[in-house]
Protein backbone atom coordinates (compact mmCIF):
# COMPACT_ATOMS: atom_id res chain seq x y z
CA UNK A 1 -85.27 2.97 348.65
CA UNK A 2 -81.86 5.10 347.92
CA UNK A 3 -83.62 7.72 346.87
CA UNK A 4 -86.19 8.15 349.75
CA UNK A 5 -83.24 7.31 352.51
CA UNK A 6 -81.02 10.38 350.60
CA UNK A 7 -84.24 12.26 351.58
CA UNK A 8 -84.34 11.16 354.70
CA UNK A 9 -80.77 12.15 355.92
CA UNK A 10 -81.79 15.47 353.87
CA UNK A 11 -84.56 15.82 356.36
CA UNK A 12 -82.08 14.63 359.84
CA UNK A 13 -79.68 17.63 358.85
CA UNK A 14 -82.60 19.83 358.51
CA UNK A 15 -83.78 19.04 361.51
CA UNK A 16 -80.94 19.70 363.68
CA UNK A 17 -80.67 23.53 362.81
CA UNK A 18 -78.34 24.60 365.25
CA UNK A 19 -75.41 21.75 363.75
CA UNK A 20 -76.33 22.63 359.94
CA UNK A 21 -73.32 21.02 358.07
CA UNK A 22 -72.58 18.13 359.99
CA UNK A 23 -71.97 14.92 357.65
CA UNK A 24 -73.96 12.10 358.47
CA UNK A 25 -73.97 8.76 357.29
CA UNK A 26 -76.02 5.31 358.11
CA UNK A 27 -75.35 1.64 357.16
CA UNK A 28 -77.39 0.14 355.32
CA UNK A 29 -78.58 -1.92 358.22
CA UNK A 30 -79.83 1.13 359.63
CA UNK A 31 -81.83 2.19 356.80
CA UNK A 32 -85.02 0.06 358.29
CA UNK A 33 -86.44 -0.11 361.61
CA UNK A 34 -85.75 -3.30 363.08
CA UNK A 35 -87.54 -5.24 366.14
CA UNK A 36 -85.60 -7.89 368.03
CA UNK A 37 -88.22 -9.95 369.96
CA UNK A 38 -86.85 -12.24 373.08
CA UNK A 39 -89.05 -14.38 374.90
CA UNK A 40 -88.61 -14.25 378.46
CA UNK A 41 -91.35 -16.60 379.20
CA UNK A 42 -94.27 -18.84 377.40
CA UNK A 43 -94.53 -18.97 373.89
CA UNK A 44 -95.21 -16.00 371.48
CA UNK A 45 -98.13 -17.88 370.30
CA UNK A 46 -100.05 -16.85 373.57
CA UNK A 47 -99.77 -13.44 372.34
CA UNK A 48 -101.76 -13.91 368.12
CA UNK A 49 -103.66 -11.64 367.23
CA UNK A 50 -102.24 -8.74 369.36
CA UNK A 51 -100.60 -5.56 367.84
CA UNK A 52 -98.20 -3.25 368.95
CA UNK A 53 -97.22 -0.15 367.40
CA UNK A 54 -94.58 2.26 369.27
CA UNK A 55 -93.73 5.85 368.57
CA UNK A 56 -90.27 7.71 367.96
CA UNK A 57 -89.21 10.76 367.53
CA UNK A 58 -85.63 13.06 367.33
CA UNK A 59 -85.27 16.52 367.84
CA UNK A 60 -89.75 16.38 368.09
CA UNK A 61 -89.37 16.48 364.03
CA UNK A 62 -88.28 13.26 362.90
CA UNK A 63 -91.10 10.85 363.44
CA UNK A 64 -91.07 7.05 363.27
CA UNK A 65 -94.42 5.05 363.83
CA UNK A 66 -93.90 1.16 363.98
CA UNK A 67 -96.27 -1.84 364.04
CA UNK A 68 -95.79 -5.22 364.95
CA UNK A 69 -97.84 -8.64 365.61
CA UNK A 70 -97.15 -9.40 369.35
CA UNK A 71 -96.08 -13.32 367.90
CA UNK A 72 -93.82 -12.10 365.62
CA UNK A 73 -92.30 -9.10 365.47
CA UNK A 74 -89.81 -9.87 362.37
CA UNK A 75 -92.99 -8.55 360.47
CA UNK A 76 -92.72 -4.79 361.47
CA UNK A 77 -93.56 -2.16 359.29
CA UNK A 78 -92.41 1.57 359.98
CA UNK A 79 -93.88 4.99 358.83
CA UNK A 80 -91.20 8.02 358.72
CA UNK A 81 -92.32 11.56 358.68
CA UNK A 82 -91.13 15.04 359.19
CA UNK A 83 -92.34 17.67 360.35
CA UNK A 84 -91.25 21.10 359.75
CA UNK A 85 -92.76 22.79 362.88
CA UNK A 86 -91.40 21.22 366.05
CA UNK A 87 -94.14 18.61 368.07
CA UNK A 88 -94.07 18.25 371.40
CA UNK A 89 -96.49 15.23 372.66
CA UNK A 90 -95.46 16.33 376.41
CA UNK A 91 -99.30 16.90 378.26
CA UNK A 92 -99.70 19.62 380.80
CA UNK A 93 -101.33 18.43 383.77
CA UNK A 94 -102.31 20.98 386.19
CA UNK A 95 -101.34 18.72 389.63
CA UNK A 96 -103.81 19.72 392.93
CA UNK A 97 -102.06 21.13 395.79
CA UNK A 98 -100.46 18.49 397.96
CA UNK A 99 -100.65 18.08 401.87
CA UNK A 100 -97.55 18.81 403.40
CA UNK A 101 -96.24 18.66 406.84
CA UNK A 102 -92.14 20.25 407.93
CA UNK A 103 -90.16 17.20 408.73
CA UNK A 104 -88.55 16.62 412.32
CA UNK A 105 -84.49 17.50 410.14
CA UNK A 106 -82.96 19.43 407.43
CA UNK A 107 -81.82 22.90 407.40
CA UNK A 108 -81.64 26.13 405.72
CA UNK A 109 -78.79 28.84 404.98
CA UNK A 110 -78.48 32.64 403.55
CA UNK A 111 -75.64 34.94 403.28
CA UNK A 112 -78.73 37.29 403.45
CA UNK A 113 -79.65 36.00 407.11
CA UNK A 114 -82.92 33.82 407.55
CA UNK A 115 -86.07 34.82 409.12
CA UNK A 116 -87.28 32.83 411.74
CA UNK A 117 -90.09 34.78 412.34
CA UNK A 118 -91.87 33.03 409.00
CA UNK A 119 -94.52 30.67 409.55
CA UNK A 120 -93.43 27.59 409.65
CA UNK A 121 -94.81 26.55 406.24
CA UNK A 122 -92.65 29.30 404.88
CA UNK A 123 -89.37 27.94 406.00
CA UNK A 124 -88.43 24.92 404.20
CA UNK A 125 -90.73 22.93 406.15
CA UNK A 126 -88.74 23.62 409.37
CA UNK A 127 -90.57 23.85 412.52
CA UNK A 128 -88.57 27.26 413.89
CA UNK A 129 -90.13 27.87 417.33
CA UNK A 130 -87.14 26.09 419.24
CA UNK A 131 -84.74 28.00 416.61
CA UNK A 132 -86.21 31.29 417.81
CA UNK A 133 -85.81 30.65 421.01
CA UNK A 134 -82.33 29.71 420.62
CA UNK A 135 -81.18 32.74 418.66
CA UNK A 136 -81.99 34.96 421.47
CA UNK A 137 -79.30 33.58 423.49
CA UNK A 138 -76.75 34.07 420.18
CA UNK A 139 -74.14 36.76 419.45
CA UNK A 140 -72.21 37.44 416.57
CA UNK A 141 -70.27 35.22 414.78
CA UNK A 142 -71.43 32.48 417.17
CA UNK A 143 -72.69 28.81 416.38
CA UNK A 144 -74.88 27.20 419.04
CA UNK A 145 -76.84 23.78 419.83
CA UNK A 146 -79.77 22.83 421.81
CA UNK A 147 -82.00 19.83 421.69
CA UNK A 148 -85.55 19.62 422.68
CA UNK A 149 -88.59 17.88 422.81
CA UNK A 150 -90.46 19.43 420.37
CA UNK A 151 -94.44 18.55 421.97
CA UNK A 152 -92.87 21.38 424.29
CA UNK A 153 -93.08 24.20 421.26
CA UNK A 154 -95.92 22.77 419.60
CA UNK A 155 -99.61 21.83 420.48
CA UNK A 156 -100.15 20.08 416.85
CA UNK A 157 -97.93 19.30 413.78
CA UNK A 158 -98.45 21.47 410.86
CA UNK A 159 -100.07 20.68 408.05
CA UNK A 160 -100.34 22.71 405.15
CA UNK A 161 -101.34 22.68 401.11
CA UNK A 162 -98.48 23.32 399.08
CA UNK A 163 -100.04 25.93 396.67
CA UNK A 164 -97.58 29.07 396.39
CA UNK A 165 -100.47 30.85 394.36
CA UNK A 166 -99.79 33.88 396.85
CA UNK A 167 -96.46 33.97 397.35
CA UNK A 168 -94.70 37.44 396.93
CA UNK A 169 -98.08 39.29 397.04
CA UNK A 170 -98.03 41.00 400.42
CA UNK A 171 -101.86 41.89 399.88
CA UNK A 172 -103.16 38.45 400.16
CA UNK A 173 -100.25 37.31 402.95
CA UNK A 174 -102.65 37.87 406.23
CA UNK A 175 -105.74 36.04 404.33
CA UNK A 176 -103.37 33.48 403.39
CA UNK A 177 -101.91 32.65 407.09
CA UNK A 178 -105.70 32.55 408.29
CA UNK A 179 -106.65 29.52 405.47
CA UNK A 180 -103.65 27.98 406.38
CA UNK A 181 -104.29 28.03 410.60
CA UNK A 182 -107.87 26.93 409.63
CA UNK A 183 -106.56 24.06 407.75
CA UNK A 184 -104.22 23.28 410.43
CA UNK A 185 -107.03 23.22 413.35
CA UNK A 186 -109.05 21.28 411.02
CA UNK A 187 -106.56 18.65 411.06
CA UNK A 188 -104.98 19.09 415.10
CA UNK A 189 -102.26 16.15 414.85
CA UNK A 190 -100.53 15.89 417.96
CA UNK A 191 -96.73 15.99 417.94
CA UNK A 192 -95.67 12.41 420.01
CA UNK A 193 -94.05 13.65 423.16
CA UNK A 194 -90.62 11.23 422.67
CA UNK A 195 -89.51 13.24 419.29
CA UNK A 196 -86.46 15.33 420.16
CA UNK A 197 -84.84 17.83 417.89
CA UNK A 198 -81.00 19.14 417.85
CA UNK A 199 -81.32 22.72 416.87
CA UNK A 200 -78.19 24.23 415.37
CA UNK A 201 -77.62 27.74 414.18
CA UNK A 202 -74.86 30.29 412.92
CA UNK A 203 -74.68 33.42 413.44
CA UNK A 204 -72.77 36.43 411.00
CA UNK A 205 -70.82 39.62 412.58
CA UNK A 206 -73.91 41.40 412.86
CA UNK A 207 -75.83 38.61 414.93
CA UNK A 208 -78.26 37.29 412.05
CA UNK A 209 -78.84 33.73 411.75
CA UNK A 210 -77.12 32.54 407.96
CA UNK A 211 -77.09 28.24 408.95
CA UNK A 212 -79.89 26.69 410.79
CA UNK A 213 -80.00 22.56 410.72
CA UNK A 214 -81.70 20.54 412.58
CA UNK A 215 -81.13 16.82 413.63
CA UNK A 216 -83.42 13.76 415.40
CA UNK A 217 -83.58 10.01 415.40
CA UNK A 218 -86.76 10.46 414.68
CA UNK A 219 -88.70 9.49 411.12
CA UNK A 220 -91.54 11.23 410.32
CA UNK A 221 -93.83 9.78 407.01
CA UNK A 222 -96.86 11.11 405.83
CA UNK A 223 -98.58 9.59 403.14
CA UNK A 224 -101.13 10.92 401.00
CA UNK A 225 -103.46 10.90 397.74
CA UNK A 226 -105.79 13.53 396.04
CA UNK A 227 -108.29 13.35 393.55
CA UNK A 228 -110.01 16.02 391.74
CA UNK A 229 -113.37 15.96 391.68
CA UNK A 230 -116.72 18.20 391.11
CA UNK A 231 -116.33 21.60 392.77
CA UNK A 232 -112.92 20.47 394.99
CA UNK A 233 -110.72 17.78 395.88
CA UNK A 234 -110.56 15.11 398.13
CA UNK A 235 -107.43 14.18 400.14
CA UNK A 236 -106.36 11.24 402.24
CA UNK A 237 -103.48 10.97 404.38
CA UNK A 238 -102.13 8.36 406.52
CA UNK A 239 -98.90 9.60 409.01
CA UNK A 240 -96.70 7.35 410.80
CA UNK A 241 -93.32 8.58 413.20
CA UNK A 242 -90.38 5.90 414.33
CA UNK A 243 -87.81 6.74 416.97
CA UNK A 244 -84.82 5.69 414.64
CA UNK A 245 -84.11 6.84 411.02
CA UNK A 246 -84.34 3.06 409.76
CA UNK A 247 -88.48 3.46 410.26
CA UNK A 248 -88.03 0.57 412.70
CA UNK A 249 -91.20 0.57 414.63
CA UNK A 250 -93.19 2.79 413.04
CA UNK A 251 -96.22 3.89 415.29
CA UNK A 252 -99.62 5.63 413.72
CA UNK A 253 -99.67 9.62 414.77
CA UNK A 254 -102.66 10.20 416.83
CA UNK A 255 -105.41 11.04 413.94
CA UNK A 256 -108.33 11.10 416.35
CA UNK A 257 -108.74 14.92 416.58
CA UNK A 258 -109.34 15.69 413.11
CA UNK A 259 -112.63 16.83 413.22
CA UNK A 260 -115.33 14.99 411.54
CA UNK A 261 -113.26 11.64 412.12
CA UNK A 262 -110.20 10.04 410.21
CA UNK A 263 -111.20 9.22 406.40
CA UNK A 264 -112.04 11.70 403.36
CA UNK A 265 -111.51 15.15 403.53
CA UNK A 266 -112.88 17.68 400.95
CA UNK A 267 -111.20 20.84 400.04
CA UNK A 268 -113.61 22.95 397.79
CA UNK A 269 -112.68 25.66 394.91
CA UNK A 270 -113.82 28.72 393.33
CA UNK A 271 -112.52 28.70 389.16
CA UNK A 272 -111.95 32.81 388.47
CA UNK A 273 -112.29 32.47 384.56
CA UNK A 274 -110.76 35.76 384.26
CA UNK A 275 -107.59 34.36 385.86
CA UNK A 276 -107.53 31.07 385.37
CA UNK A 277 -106.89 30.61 389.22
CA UNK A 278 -108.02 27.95 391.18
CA UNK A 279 -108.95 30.04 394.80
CA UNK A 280 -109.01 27.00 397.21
CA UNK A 281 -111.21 27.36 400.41
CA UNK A 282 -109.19 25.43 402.88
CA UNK A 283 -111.03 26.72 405.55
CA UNK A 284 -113.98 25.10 404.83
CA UNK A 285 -112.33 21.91 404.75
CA UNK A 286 -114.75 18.49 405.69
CA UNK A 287 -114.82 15.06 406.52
CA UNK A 288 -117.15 13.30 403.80
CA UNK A 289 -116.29 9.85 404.71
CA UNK A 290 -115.23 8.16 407.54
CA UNK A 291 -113.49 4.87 407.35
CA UNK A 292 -114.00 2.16 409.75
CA UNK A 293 -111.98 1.98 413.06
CA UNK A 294 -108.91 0.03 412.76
CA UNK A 295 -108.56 0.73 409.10
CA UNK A 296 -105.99 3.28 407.58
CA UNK A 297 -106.37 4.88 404.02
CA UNK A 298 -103.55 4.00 401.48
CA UNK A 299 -104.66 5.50 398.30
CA UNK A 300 -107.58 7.68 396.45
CA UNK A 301 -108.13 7.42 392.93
CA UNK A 302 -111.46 8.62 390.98
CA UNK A 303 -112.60 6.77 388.44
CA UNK A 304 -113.74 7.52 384.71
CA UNK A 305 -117.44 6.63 385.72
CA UNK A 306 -117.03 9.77 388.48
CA UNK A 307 -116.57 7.62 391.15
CA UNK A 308 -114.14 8.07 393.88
CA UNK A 309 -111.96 4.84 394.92
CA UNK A 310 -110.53 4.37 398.30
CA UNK A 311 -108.30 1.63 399.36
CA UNK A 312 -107.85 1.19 403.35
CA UNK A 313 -105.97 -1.89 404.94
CA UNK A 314 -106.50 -2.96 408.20
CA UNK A 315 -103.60 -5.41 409.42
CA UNK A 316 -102.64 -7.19 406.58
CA UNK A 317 -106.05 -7.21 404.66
CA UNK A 318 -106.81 -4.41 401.75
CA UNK A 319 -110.09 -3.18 400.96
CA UNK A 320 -111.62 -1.79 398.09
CA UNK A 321 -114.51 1.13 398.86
CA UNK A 322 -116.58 2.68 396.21
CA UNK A 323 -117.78 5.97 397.07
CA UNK A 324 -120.12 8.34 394.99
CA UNK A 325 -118.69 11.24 393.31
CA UNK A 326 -119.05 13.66 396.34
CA UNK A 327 -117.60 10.48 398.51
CA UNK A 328 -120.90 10.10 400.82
CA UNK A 329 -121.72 7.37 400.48
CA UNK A 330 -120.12 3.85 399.93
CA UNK A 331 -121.92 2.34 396.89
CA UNK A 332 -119.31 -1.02 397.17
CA UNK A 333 -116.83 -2.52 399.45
CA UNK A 334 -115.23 -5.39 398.40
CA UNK A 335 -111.88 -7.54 400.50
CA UNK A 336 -109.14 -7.46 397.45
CA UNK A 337 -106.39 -9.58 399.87
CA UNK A 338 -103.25 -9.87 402.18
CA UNK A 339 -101.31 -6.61 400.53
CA UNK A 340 -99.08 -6.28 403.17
CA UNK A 341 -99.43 -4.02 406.30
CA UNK A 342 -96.46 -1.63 404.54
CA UNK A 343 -97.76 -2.41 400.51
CA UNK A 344 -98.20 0.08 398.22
CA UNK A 345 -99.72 0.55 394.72
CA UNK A 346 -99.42 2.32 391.41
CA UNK A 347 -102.14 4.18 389.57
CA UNK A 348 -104.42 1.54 388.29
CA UNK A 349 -105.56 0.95 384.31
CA UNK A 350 -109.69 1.27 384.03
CA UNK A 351 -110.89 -0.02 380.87
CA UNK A 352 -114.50 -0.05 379.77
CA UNK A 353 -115.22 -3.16 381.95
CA UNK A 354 -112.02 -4.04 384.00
CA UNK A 355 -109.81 -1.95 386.06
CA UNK A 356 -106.09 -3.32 386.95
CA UNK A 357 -104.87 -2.99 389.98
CA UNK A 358 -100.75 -3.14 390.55
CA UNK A 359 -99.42 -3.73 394.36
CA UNK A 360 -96.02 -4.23 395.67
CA UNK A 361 -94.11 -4.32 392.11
CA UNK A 362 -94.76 -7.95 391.25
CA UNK A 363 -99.08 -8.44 392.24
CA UNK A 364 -101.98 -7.67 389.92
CA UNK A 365 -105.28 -7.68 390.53
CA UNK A 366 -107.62 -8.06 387.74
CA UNK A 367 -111.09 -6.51 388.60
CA UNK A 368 -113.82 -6.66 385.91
CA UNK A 369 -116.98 -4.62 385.53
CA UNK A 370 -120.67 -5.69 385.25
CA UNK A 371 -122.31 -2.54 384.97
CA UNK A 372 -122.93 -2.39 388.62
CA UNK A 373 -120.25 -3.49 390.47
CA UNK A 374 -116.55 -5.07 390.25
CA UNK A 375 -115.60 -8.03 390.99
CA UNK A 376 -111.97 -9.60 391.34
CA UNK A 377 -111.51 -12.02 387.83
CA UNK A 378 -108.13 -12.94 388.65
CA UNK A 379 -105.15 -12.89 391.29
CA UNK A 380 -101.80 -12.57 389.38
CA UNK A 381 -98.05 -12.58 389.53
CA UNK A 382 -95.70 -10.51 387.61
CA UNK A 383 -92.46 -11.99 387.39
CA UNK A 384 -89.55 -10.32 389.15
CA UNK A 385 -86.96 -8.20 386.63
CA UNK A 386 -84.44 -6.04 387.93
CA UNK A 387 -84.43 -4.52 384.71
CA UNK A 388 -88.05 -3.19 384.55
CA UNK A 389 -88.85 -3.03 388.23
CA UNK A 390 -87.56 0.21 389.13
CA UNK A 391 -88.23 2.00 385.92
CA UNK A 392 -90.80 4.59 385.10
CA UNK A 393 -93.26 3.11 383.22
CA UNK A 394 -96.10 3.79 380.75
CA UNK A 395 -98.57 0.68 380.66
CA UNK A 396 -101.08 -0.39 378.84
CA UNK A 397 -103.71 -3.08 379.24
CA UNK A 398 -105.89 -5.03 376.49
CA UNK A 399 -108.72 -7.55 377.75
CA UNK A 400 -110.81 -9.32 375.58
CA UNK A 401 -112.91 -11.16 378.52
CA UNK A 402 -110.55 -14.57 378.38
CA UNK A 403 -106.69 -12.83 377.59
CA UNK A 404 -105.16 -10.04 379.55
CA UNK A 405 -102.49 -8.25 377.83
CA UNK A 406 -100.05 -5.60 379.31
CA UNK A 407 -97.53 -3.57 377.54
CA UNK A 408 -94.92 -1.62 379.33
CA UNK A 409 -91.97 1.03 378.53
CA UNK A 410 -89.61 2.44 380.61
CA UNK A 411 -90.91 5.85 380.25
CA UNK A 412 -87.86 7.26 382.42
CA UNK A 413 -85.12 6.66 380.03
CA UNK A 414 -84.02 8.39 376.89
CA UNK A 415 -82.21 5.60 375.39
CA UNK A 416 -84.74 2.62 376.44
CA UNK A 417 -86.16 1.76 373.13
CA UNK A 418 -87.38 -1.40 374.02
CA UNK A 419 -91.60 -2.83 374.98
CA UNK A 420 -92.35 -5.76 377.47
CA UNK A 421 -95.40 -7.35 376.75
CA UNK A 422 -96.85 -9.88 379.43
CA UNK A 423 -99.93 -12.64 378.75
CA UNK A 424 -102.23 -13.50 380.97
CA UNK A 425 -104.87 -16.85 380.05
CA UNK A 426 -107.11 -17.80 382.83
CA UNK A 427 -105.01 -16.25 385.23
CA UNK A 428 -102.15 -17.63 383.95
CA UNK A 429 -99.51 -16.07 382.82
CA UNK A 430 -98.81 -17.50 378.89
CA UNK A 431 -96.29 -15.63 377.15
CA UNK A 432 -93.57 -12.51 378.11
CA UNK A 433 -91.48 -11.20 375.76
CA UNK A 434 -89.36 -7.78 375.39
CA UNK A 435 -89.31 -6.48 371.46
CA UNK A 436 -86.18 -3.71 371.16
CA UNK A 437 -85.97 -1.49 368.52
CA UNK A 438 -83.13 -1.23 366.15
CA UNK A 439 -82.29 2.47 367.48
CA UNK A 440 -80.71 1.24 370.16
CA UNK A 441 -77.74 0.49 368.18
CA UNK A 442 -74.76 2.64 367.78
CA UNK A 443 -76.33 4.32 364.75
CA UNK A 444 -74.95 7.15 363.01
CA UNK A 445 -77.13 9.88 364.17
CA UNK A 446 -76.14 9.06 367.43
CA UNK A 447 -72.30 9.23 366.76
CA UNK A 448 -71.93 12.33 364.95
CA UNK A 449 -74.77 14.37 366.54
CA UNK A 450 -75.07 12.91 369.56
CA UNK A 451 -79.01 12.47 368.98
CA UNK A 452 -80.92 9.97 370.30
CA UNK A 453 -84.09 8.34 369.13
CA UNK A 454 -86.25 7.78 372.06
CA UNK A 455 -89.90 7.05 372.88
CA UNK A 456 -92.49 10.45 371.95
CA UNK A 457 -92.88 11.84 375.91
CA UNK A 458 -96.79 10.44 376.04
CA UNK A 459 -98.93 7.94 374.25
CA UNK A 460 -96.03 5.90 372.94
CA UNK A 461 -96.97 2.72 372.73
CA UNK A 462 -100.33 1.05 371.52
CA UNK A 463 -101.59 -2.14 372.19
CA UNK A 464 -104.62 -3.89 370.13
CA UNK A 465 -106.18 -6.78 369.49
């Protein structure tokens, strides 16, 4: 064991290159990798026969891989490894575009002046028309404020994808602006005719606007969800406005202009291999679903069998709809229960033959998988933490048809070292327990290199049984 540590803190000053020298020393009750298990909940028997095994890393060349039984983590075994070439586990993901509207405030400054003459969608999501009008009346060195109802300036709200692909080539600028105003027609979201706007600017010696800022009592919220699918993607988007910053009394926008009817809009794309560009054709945006009247749409997922999966609520009451792959046609619908008017939820976990569903922080909703068509196995409660509730997490679900299992990290953190583990039986929950790993402590590494062990960034835990 000597031996093989002396290697191993070998290895740790290897590793840190850039602080070659430094002494380091470790206790002996740091030599192992240790897992404190607390029970929150239930009894650790609940959880026989499940395994977890988490993955650590320093510096992405010091490598720790540790496994554990669920009931009894006093039994874990750890792996150490090194690796000469620096790993990074962090995955790439190449996000689609996102819808985007200005907001009703904010504001904008340049010692190099600002043009207001931009498109809207090129000025810091900012609607500028009142600005302009305002600067006109400006001199030098002058600061000026007007408010105005902004349904005065504007016919419809803007709406816009995100996707700078363009930017700073001046050949493509006049194509781009007609997509855009295509997209925007498309959509034709009337501003509500209450929202006022206090407009004010700066202006330097020579008379150019530097400070622009704009202030309402208005809220504006859009909310939205894209998935990728074959040939394009599909968007939803739900917007709501309040007359008072605290989103008291928040009203629906009037949606009923969009052509083709409020539901699921496609936005197809052209691949150039020879760029690797994605050319989006938001002009030939479409409706491909409608949802039914009185319902909104919350959230768009698509699913591993190529489905795409679109929750709508109407009052209190979430649905589930199952379209086909181009979203045509509904293939399921099923009621999955009072959400909330204002819930939310989190990307869901599909296995084979389940999918869990997470709402409001605290409710799951087990769904299982015949083949055909889901249908809802269990209701369930996650306990309120204050610890784990707000933090990123990485899940992971195991169901073996009787026992749900779900493991959690706080993904977010770069000193978290510790797992939560949650049983279900029946629809019961049976057993929660948090395991933390022995890097936490004030270990050596940490107090003469300021290093920190920490979770790999993806695929760090694993859960089977």
């Amino acid at each position: 064991m000597k031996k093989s540590f002396l290697l191993f803190l070998l290895l740790i000053c290897l590793a840190v290159g850039g602080l070659a020298g430094m002494s380091v020393w470790v206790s002996k009750d740091n030599e192992a990798v240790e897992v404190t298990q607390t029970t929150l909940q239930g009894d650790p028997a609940a959880a026989q026969g499940l395994t977890i095994t988490v993955h650590n890393q320093m510096f992405n060349q010091l490598f720790w891989d540790t496994k554990f039984p669920a009931a009894n983590a006093a039994e874990a075994t750890s792996e150490f490894r090194f690796s000469q070439k620096v790993l990074n586990f962090y995955e790439f993901h190449d996000y689609p575009p996102e819808m985007s509207m200005p907001s009703f405030g904010g504001g904008m400054s340049s010692d190099m002046g600002i043009d207001l003459e931009r498109k809207d969608w090129g000025n810091g999501g900012i609607l500028t028309r009142p600005a302009i009008d305002l600067a006109k009346t400006m001199g030098p060195n002058e600061t000026k404020s007007k408010t105005v109802y902004l349904a005065e300036y504007y016919s419809y709200y803007p709406i816009f994808l995100s996707d700078y692909r363009y930017y700073g080539y001046e050949e493509y600028k006049e194509q781009w602006l007609k997509v855009q105003e295509a997209f925007q027609r498309f959509f034709s979201i009337p501003i509500p005719s209450q929202v006022q706007v206090t407009y004010t600017i700066t202006t330097n010696e020579m008379g150019e606007v530097i400070e622009l800022y704009c202030d309402t009592q208005s809220w504006l919220e859009l909310n939205t969800a894209v998935a990728e699918g074959e040939g394009g993607y599909y968007y939803i988007l739900d917007s709501h406005v309040s007359e008072d910053e605290a989103k008291n009394g928040m009203v629906q926008m009037d949606l009923s202009h969009i052509q083709g009817g409020y539901g699921v809009y496609f936005v197809p794309f052209l691949e150039d291999e020879a760029s690797g560009w994605t050319d989006l054709k938001m002009d030939q945006v479409q409706t491909v679903y409608q949802v039914p009247q009185g319902e909104r749409t919350v959230n768009l997922f698509a699913n591993e069998k190529g489905n795409l999966m679109l929750y709508t609520v109407a009052g209190e009451t979430w649905y589930l709809n199952v379209l086909s792959s181009d979203g045509r046609q509904l293939l399921q619908r099923m009621e999955l229960g009072q959400m909330g008017s204002n819930g939310y939820m989190v990307d869901p976990l599909e296995g084979e033959d389940h999918m869990l569903l997470f709402f409001n922080d605290h409710q799951l909703l087990l769904l299982t998988w015949d083949g055909k068509e889901y249908a809802l196995a269990h209701a369930l409660q996650m306990p309120e933490d204050e610890q784990w509730d707000d933090s990123g997490k990485e899940q992971l679900a195991h169901w073996d048809g009787q026992r749900l299992a779900l493991l959690e990290r706080n993904s977010l953190s770069w000193e978290d070292t510790s797992y939560r583990l949650t049983v279900w039986q029946g629809g019961e929950l049976t057993y929660q327990g948090v395991y933390t790993m022995s890097f936490a402590k004030n270990n050596a590494t940490q107090r003469y290199s300021n290093a920190i062990i920490r979770g790999i960034d993806v695929h760090a835990i694993e859960l089977s049984g």
